[in-house]
C-alpha atoms as a PDB file:
ATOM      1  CA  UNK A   1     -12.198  -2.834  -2.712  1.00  0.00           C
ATOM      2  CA  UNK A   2     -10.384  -5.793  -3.538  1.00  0.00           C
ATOM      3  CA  UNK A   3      -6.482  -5.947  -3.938  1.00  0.00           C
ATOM      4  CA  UNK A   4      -5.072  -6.756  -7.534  1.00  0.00           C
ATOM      5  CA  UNK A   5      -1.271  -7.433  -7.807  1.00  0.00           C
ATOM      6  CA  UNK A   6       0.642  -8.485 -11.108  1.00  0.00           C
ATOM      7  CA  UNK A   7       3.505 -10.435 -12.176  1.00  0.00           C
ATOM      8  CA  UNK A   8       6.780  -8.877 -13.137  1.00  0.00           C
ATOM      9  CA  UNK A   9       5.892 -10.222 -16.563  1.00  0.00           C
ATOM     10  CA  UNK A  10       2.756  -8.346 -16.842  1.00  0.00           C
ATOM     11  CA  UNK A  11       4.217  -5.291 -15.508  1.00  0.00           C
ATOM     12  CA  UNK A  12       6.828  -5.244 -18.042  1.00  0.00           C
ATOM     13  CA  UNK A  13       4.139  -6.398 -21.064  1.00  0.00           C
ATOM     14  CA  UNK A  14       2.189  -3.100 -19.316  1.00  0.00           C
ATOM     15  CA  UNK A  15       5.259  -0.942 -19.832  1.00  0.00           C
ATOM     16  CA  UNK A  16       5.781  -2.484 -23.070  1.00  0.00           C
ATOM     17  CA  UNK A  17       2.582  -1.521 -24.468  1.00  0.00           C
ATOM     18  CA  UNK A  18       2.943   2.146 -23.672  1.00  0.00           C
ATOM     19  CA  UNK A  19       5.935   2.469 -24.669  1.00  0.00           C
ATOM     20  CA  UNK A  20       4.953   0.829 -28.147  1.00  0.00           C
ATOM     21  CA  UNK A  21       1.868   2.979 -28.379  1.00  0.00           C
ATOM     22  CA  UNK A  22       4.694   5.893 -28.800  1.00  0.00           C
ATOM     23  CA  UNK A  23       2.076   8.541 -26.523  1.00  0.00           C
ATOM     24  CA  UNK A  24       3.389  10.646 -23.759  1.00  0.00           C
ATOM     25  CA  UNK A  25       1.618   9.263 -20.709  1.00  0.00           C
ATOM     26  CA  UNK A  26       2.268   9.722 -16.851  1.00  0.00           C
ATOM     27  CA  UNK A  27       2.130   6.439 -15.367  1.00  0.00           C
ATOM     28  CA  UNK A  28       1.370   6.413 -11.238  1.00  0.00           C
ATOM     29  CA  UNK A  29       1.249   3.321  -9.864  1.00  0.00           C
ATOM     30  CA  UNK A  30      -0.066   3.090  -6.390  1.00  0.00           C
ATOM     31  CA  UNK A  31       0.785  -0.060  -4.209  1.00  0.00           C
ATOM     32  CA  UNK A  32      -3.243  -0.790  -3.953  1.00  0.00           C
ATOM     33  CA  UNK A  33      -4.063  -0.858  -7.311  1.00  0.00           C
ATOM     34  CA  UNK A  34      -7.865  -1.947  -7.543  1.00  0.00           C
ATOM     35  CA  UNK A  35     -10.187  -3.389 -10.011  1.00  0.00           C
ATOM     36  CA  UNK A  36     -12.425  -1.661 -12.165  1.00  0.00           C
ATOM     37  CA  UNK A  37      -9.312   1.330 -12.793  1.00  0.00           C
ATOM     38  CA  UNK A  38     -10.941   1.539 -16.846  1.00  0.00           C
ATOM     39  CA  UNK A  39      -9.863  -0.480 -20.189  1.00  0.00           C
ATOM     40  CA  UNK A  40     -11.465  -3.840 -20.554  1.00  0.00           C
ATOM     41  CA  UNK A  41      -7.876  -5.750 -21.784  1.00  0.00           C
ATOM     42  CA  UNK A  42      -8.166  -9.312 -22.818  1.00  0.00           C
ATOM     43  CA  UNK A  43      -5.449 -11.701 -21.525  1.00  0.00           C
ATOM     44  CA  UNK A  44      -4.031 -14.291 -23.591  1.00  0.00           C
ATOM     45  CA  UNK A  45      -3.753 -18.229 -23.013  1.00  0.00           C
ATOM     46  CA  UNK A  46      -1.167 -17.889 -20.245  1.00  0.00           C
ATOM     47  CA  UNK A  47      -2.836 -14.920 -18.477  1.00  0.00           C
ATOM     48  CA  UNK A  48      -1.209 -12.042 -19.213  1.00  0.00           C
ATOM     49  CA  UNK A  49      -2.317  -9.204 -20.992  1.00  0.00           C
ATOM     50  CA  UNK A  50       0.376  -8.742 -23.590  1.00  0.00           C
ATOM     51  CA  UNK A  51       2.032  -5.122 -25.024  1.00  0.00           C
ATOM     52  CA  UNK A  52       0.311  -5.669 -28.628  1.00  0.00           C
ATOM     53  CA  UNK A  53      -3.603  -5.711 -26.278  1.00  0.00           C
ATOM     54  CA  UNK A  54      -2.094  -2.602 -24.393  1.00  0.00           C
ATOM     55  CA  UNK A  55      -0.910  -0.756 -27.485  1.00  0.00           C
ATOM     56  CA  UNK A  56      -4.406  -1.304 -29.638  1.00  0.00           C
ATOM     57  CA  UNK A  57      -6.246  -0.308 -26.659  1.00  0.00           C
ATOM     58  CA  UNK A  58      -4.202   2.901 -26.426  1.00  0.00           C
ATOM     59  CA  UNK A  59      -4.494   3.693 -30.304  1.00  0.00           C
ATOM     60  CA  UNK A  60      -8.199   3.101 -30.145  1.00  0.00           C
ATOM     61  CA  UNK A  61      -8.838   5.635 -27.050  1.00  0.00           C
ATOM     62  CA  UNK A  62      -6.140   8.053 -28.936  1.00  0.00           C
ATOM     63  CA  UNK A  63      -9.133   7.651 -31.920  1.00  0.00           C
ATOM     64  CA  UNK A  64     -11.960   8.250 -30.091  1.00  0.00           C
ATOM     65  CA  UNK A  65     -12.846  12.014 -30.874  1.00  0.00           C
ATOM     66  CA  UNK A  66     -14.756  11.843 -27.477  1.00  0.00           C
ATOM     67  CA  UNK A  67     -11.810  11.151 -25.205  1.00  0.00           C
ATOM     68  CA  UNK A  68      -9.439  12.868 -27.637  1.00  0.00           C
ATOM     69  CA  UNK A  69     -11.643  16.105 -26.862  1.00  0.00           C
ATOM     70  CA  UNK A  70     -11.789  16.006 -23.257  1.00  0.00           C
ATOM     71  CA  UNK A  71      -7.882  15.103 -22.742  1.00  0.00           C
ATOM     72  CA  UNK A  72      -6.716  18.286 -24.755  1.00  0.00           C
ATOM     73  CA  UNK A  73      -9.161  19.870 -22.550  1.00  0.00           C
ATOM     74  CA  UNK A  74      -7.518  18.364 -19.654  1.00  0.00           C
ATOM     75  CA  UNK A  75      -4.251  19.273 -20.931  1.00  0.00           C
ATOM     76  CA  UNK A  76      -5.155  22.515 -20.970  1.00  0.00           C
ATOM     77  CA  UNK A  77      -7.010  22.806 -17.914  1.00  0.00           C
ATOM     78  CA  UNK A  78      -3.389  21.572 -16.147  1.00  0.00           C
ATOM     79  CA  UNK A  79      -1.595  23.809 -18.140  1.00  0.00           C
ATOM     80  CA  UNK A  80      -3.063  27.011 -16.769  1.00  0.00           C
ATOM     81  CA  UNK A  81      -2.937  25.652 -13.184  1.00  0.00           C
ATOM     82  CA  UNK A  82       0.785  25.113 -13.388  1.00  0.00           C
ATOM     83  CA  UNK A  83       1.304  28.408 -15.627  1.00  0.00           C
ATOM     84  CA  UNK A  84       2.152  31.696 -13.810  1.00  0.00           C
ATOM     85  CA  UNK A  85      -0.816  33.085 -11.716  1.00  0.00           C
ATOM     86  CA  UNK A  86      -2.276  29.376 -11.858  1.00  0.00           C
ATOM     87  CA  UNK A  87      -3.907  27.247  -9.077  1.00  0.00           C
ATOM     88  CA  UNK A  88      -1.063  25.229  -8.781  1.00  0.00           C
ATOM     89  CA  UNK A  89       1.295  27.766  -8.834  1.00  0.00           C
ATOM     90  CA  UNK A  90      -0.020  30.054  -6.064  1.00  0.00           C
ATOM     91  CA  UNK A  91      -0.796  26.909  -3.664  1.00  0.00           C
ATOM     92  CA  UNK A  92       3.200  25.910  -4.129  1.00  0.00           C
ATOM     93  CA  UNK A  93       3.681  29.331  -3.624  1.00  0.00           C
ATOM     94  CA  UNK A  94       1.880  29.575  -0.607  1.00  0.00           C
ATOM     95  CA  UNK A  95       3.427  26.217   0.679  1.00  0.00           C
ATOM     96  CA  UNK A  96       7.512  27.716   0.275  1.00  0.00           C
ATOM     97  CA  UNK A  97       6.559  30.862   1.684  1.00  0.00           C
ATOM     98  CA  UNK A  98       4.776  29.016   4.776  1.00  0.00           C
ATOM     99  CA  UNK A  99       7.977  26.438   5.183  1.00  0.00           C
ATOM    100  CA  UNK A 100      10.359  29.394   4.903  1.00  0.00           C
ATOM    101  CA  UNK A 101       9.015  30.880   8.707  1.00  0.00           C
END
């Protein structure tokens, strides 16, 4: 894999764009972020891929009935894993009664 580290300037113009795109989003960002992570963006003359390329990339996966379909299925999928009697739920479960002797 090959290392890929941004400017404070792009990070912000990242940042920017999501929060412009106005979608609830979990952002993780890992200290070895790699290439090849998903969205073709475009930079602009100076090299940075602004918040206006990040925000019409968002509203165009938001319109894709494809993607749209298998994120509410997603969603759902981590809802019942976190709900009570889920995956998630038992495993932390598990995990605070193991810590506790």
């Amino acid at each position: 894999t090959s290392l890929v580290s941004i400017s404070q300037h792009q990070f912000d113009q990242i940042a920017l764009g999501l929060e412009l795109a106005g979608r609830p989003f979990l952002w993780v960002i890992k200290s070895d972020l790699t290439k090849g992570v998903g969205l073709p963006l475009k930079k602009d003359d100076n090299g940075i891929i602004t918040n206006h390329e990040i925000k019409g990339k968002i509203d165009e996966l938001f319109s894709d009935d494809d993607i749209r379909a298998n994120s509410l299925k997603l969603k759902n999928m981590a809802r019942e894993s976190v709900g009570k009697g889920g995956s998630s739920t038992k495993n932390l479960e598990y995990f605070i009664e193991q810590i506790k002797h």
